[in-house]
PDB file of N, CA and C in Angstrom:
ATOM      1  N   UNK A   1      17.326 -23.002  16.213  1.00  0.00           N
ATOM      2  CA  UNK A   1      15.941 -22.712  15.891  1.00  0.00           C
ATOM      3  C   UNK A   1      15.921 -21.654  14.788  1.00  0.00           C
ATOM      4  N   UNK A   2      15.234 -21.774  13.789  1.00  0.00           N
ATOM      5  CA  UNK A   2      15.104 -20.787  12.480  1.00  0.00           C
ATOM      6  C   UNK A   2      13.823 -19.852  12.957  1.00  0.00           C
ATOM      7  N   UNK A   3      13.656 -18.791  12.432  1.00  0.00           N
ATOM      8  CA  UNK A   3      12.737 -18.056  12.281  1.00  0.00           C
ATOM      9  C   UNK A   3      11.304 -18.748  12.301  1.00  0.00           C
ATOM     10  N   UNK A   4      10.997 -19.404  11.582  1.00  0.00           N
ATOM     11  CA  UNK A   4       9.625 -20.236  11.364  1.00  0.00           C
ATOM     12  C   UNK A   4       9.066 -20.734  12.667  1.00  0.00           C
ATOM     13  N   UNK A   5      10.160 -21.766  13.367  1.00  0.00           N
ATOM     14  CA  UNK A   5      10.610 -22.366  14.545  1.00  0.00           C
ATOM     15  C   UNK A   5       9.704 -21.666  15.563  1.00  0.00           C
ATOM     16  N   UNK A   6      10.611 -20.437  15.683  1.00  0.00           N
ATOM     17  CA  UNK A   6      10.223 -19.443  16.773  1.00  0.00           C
ATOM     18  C   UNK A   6       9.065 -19.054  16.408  1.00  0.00           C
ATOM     19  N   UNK A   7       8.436 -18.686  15.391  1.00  0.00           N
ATOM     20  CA  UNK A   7       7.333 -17.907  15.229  1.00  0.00           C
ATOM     21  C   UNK A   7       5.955 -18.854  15.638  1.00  0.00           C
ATOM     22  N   UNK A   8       6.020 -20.031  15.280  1.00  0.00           N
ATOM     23  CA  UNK A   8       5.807 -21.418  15.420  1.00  0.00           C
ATOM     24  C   UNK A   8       5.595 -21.555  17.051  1.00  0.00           C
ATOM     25  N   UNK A   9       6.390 -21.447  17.747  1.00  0.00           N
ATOM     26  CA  UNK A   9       6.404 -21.230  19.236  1.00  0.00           C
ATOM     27  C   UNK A   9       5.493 -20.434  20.069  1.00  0.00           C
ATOM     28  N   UNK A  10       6.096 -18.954  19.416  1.00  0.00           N
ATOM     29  CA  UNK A  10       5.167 -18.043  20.264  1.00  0.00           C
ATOM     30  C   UNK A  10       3.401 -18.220  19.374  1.00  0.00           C
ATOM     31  N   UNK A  11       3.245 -18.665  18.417  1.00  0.00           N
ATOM     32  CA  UNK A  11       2.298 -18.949  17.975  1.00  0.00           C
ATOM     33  C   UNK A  11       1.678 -19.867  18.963  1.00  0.00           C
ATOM     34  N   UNK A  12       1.983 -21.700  19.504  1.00  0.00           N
ATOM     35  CA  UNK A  12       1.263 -22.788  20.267  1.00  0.00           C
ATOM     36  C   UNK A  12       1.336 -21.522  21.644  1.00  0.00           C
ATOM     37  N   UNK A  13       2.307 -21.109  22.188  1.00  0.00           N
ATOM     38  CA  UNK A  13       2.213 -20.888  23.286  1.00  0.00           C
ATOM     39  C   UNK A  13       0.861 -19.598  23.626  1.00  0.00           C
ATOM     40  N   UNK A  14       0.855 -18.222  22.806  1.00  0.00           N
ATOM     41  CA  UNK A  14      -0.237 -17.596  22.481  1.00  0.00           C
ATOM     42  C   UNK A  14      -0.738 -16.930  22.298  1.00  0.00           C
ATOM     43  N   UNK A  15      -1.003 -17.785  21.109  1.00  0.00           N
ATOM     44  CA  UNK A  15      -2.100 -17.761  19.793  1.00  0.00           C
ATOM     45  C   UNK A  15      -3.705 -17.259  20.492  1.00  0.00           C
ATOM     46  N   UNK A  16      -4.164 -18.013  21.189  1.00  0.00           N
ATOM     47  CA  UNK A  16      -5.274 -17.549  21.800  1.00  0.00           C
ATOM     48  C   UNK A  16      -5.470 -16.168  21.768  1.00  0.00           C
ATOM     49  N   UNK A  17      -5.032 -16.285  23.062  1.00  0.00           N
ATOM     50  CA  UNK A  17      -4.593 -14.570  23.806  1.00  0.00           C
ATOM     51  C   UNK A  17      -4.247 -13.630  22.892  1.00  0.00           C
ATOM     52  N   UNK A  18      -3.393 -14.094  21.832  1.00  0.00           N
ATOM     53  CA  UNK A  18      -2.972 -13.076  21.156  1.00  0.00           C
ATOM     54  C   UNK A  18      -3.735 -12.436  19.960  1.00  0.00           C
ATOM     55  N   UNK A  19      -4.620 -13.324  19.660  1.00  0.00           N
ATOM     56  CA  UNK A  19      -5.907 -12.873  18.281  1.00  0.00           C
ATOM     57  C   UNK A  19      -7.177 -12.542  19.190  1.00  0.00           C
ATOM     58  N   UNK A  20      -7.433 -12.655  20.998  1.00  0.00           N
ATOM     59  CA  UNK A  20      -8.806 -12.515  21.198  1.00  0.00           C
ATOM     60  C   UNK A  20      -8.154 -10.562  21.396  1.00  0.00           C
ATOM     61  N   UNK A  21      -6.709 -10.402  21.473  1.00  0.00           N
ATOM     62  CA  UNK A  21      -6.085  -8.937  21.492  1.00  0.00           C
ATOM     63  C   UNK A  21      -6.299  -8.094  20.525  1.00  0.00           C
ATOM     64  N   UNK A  22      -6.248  -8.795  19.587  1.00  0.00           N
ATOM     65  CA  UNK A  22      -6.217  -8.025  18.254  1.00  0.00           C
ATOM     66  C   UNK A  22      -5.251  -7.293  17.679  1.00  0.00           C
ATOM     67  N   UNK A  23      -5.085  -7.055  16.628  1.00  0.00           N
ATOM     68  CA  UNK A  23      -4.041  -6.306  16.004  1.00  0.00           C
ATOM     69  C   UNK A  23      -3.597  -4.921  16.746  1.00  0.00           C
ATOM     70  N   UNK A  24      -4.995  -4.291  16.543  1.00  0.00           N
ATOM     71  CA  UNK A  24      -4.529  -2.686  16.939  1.00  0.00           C
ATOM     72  C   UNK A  24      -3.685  -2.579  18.926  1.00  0.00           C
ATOM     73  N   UNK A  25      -4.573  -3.769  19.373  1.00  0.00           N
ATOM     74  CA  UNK A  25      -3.864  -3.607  20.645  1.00  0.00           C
ATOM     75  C   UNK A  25      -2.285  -4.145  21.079  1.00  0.00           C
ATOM     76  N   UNK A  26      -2.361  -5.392  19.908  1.00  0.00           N
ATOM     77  CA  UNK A  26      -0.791  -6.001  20.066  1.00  0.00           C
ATOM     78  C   UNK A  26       0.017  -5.071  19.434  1.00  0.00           C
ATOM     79  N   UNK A  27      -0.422  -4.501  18.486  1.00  0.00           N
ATOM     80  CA  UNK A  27       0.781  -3.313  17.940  1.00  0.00           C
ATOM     81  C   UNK A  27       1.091  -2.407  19.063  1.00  0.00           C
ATOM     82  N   UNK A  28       0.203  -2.041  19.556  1.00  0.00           N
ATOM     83  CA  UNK A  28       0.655  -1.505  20.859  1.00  0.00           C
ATOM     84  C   UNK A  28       1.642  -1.538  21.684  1.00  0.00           C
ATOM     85  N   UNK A  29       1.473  -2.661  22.118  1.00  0.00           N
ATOM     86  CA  UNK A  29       2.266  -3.819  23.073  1.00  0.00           C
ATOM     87  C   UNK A  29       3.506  -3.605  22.472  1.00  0.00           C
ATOM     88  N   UNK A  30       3.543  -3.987  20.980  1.00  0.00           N
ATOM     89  CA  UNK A  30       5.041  -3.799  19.961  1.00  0.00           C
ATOM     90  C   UNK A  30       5.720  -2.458  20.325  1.00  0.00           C
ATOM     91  N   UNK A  31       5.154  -1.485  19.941  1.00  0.00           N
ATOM     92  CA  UNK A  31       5.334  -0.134  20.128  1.00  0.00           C
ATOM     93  C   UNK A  31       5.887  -0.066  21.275  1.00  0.00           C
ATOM     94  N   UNK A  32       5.210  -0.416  22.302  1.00  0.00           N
ATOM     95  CA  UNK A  32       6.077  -0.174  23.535  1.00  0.00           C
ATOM     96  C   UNK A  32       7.360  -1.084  23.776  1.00  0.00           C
ATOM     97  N   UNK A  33       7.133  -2.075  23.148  1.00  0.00           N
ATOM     98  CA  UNK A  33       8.714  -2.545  23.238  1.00  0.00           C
ATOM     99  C   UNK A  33      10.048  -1.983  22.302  1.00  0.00           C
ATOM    100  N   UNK A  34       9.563  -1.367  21.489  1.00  0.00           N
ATOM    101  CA  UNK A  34      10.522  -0.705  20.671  1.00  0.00           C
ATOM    102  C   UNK A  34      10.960   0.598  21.209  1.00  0.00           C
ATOM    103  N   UNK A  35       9.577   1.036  22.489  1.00  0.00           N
ATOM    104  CA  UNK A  35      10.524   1.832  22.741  1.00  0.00           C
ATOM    105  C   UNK A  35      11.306   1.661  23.950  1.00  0.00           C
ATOM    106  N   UNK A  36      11.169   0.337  24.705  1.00  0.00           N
ATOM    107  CA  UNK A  36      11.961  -0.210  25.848  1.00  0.00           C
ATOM    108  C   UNK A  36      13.347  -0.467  24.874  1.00  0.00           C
ATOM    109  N   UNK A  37      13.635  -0.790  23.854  1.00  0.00           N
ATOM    110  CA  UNK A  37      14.980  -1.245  23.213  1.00  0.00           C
ATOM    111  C   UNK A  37      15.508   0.175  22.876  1.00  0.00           C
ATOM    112  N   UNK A  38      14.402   1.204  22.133  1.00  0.00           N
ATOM    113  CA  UNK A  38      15.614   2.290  22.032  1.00  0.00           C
ATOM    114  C   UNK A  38      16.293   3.265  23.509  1.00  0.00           C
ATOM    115  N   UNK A  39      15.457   2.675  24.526  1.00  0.00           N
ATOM    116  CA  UNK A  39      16.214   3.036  25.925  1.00  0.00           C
ATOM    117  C   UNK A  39      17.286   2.246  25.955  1.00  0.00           C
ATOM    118  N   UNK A  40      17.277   0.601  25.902  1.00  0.00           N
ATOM    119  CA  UNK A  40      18.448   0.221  25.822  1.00  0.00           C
ATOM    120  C   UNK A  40      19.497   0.300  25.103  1.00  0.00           C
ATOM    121  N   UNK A  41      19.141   0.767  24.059  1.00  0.00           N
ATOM    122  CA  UNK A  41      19.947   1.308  22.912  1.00  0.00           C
ATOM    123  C   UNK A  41      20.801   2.494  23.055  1.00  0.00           C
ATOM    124  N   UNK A  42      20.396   3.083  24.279  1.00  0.00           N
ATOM    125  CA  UNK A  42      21.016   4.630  24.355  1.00  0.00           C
ATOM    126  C   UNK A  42      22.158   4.426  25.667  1.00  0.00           C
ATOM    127  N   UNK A  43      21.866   3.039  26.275  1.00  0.00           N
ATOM    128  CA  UNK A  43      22.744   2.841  27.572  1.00  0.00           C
ATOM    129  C   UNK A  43      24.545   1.791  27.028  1.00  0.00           C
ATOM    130  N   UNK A  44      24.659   1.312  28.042  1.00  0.00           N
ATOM    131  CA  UNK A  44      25.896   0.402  28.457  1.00  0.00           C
ATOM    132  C   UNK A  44      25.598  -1.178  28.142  1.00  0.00           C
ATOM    133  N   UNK A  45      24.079  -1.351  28.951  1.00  0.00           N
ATOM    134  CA  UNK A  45      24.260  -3.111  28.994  1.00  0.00           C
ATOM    135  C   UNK A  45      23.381  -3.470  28.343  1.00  0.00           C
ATOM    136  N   UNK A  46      24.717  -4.627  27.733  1.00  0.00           N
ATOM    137  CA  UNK A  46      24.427  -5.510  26.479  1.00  0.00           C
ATOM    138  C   UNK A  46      23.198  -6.405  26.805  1.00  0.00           C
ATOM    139  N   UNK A  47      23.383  -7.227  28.528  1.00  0.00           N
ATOM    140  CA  UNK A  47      22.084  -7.822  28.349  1.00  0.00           C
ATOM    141  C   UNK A  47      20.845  -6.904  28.453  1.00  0.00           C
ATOM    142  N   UNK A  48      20.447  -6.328  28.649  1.00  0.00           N
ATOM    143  CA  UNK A  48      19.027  -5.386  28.595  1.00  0.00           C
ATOM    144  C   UNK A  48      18.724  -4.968  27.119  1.00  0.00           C
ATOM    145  N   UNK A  49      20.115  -4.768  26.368  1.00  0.00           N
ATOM    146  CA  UNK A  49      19.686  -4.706  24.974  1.00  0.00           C
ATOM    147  C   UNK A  49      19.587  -5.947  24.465  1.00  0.00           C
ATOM    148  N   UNK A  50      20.350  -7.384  24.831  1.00  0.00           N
ATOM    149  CA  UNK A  50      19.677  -8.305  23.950  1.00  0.00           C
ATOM    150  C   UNK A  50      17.941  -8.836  24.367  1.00  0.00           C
ATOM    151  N   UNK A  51      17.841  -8.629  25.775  1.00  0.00           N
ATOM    152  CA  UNK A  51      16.835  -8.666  26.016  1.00  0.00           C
ATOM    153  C   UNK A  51      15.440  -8.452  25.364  1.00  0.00           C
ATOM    154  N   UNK A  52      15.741  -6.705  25.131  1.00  0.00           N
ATOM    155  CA  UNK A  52      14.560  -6.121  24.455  1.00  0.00           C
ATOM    156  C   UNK A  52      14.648  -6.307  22.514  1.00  0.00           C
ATOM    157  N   UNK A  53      15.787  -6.675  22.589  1.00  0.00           N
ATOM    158  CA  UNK A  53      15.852  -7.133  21.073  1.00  0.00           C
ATOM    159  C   UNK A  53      15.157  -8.262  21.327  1.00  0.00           C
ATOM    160  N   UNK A  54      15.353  -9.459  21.836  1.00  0.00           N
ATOM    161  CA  UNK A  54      14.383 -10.562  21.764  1.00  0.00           C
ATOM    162  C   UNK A  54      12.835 -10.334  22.344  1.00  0.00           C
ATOM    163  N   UNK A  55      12.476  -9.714  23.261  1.00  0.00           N
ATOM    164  CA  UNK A  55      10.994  -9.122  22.895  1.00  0.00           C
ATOM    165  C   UNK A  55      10.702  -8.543  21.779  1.00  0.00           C
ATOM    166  N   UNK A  56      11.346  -7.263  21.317  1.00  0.00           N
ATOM    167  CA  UNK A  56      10.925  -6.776  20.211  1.00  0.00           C
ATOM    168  C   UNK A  56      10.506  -7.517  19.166  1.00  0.00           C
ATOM    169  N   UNK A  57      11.362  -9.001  18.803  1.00  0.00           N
ATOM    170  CA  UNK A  57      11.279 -10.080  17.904  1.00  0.00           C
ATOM    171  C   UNK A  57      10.165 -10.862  18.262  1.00  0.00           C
ATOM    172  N   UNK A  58       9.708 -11.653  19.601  1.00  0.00           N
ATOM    173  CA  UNK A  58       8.660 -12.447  19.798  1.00  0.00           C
ATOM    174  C   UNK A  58       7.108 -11.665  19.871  1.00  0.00           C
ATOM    175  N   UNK A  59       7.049 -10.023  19.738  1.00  0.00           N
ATOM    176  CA  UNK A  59       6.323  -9.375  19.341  1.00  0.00           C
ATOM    177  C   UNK A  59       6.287  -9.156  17.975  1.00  0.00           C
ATOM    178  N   UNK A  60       6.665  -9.317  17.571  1.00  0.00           N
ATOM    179  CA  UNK A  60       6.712  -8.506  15.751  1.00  0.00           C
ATOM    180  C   UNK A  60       6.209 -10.459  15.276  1.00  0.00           C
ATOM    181  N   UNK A  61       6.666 -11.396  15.875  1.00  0.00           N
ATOM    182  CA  UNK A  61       6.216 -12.718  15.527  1.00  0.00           C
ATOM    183  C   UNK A  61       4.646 -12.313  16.055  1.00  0.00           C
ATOM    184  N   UNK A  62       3.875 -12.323  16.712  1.00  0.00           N
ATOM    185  CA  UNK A  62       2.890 -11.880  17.499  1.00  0.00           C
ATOM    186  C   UNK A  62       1.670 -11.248  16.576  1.00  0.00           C
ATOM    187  N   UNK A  63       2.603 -10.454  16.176  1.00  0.00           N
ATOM    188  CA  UNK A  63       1.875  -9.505  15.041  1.00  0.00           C
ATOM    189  C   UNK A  63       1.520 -10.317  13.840  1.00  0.00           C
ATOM    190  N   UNK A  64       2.957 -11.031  13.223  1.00  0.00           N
ATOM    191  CA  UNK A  64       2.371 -11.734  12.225  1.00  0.00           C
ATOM    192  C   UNK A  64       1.783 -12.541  11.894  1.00  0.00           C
ATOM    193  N   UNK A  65       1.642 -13.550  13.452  1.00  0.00           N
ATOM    194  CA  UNK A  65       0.804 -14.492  13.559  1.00  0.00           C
ATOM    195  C   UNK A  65      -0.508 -14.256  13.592  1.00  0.00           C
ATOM    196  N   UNK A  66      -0.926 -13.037  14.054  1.00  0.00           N
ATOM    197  CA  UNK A  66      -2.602 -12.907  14.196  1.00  0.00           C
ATOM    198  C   UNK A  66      -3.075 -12.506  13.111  1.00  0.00           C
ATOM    199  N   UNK A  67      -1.766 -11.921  12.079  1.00  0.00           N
ATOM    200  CA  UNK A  67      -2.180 -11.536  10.877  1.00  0.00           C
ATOM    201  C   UNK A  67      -1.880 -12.273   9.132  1.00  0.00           C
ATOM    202  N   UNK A  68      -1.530 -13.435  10.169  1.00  0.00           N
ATOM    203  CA  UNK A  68      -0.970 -14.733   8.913  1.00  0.00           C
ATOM    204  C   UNK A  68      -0.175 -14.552   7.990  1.00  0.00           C
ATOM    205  N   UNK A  69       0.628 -13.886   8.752  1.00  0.00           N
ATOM    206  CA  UNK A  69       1.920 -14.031   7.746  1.00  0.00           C
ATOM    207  C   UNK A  69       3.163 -14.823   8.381  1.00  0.00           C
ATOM    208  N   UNK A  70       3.978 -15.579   7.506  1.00  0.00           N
ATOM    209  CA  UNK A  70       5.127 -16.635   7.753  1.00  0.00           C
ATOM    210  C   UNK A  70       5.991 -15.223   7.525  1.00  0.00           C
ATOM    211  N   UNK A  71       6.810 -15.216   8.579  1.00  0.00           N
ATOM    212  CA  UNK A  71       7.960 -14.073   8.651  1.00  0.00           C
ATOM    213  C   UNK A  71       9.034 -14.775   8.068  1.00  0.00           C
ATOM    214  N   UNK A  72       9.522 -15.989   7.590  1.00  0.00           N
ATOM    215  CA  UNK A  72      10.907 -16.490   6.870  1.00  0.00           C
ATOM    216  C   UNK A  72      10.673 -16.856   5.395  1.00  0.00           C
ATOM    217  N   UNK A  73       9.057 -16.658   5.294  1.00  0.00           N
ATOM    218  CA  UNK A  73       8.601 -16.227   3.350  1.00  0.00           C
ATOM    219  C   UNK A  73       9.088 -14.857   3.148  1.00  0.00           C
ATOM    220  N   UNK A  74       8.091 -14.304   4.594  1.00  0.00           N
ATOM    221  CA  UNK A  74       8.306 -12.588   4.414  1.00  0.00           C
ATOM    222  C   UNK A  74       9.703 -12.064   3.955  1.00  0.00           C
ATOM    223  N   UNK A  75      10.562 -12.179   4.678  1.00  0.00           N
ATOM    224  CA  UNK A  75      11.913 -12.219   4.602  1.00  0.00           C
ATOM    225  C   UNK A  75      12.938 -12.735   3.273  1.00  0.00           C
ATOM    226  N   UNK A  76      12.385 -13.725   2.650  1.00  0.00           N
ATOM    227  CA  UNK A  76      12.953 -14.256   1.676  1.00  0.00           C
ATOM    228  C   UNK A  76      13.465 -13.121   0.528  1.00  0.00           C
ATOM    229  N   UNK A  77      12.337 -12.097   0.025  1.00  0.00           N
ATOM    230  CA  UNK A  77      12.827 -10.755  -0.339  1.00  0.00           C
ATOM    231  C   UNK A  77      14.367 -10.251  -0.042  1.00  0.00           C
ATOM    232  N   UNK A  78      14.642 -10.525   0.874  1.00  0.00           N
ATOM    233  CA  UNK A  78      16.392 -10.223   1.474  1.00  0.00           C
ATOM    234  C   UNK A  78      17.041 -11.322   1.247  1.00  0.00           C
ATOM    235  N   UNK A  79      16.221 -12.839   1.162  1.00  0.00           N
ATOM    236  CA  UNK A  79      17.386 -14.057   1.216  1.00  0.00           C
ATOM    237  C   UNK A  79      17.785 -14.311  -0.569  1.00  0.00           C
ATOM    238  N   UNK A  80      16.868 -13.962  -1.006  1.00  0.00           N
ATOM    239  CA  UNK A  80      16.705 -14.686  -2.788  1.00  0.00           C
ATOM    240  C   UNK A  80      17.078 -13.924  -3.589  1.00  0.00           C
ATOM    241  N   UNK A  81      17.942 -13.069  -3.303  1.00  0.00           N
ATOM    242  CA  UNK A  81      18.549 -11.827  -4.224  1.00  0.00           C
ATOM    243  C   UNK A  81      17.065 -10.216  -4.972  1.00  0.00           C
ATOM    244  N   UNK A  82      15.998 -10.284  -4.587  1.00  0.00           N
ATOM    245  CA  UNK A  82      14.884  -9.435  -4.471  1.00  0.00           C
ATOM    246  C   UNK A  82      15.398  -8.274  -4.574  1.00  0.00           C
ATOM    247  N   UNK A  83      15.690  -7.722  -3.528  1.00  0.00           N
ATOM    248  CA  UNK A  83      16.583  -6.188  -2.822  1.00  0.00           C
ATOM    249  C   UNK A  83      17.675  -6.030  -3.256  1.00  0.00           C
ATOM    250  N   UNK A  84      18.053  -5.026  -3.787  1.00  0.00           N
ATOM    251  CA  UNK A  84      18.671  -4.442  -4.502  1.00  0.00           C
ATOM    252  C   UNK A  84      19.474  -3.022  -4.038  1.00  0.00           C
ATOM    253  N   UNK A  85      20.754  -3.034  -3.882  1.00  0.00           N
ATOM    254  CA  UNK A  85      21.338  -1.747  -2.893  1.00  0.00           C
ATOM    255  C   UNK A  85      20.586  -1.393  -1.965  1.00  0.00           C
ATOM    256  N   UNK A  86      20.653   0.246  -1.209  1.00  0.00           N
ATOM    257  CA  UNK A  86      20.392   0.397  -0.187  1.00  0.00           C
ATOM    258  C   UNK A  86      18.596   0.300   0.345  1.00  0.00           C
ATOM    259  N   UNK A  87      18.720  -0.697   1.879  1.00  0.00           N
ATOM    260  CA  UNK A  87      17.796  -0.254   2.050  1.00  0.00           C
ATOM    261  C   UNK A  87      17.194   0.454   2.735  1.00  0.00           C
TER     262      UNK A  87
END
């Protein structure tokens, strides 16, 4: 599954729910998962960190969906030579 794929996903599954939320509240939601990963980030187990890495991701899709953006255009900046040394 590519990026699009997934975003595509949590988009049918929801899309609803997730725009009657709104931005300021799903960022929220984000926020708090970033900071469930940098807890896992500070421990031992790998699954709890891949875990919250894959929330962190089907949130940040979440975000861009209510706010119409394709995250594997977004991204292209890094795929198409764009970026340039450090970022």
């Amino acid at each position: 599954m590519d990026i699009r794929q997934f975003q595509r996903l949590i988009h049918d599954r929801y899309a609803q729910r997730d725009r009657q939320r709104g931005t300021p509240a799903t960022f929220m939601w984000f926020i708090e998962e970033v900071g469930e990963l940098a807890t896992a980030l500070a421990g031992e187990d790998q699954n709890a960190k891949a875990e919250e890495f894959a929330d962190v991701f089907a949130w940040l899709c979440t975000l861009a969906n209510i706010n119409d953006v394709d995250l594997q255009d977004a991204i292209a900046k890094y795929t198409d030579g764009r970026v340039e040394g450090f970022k």
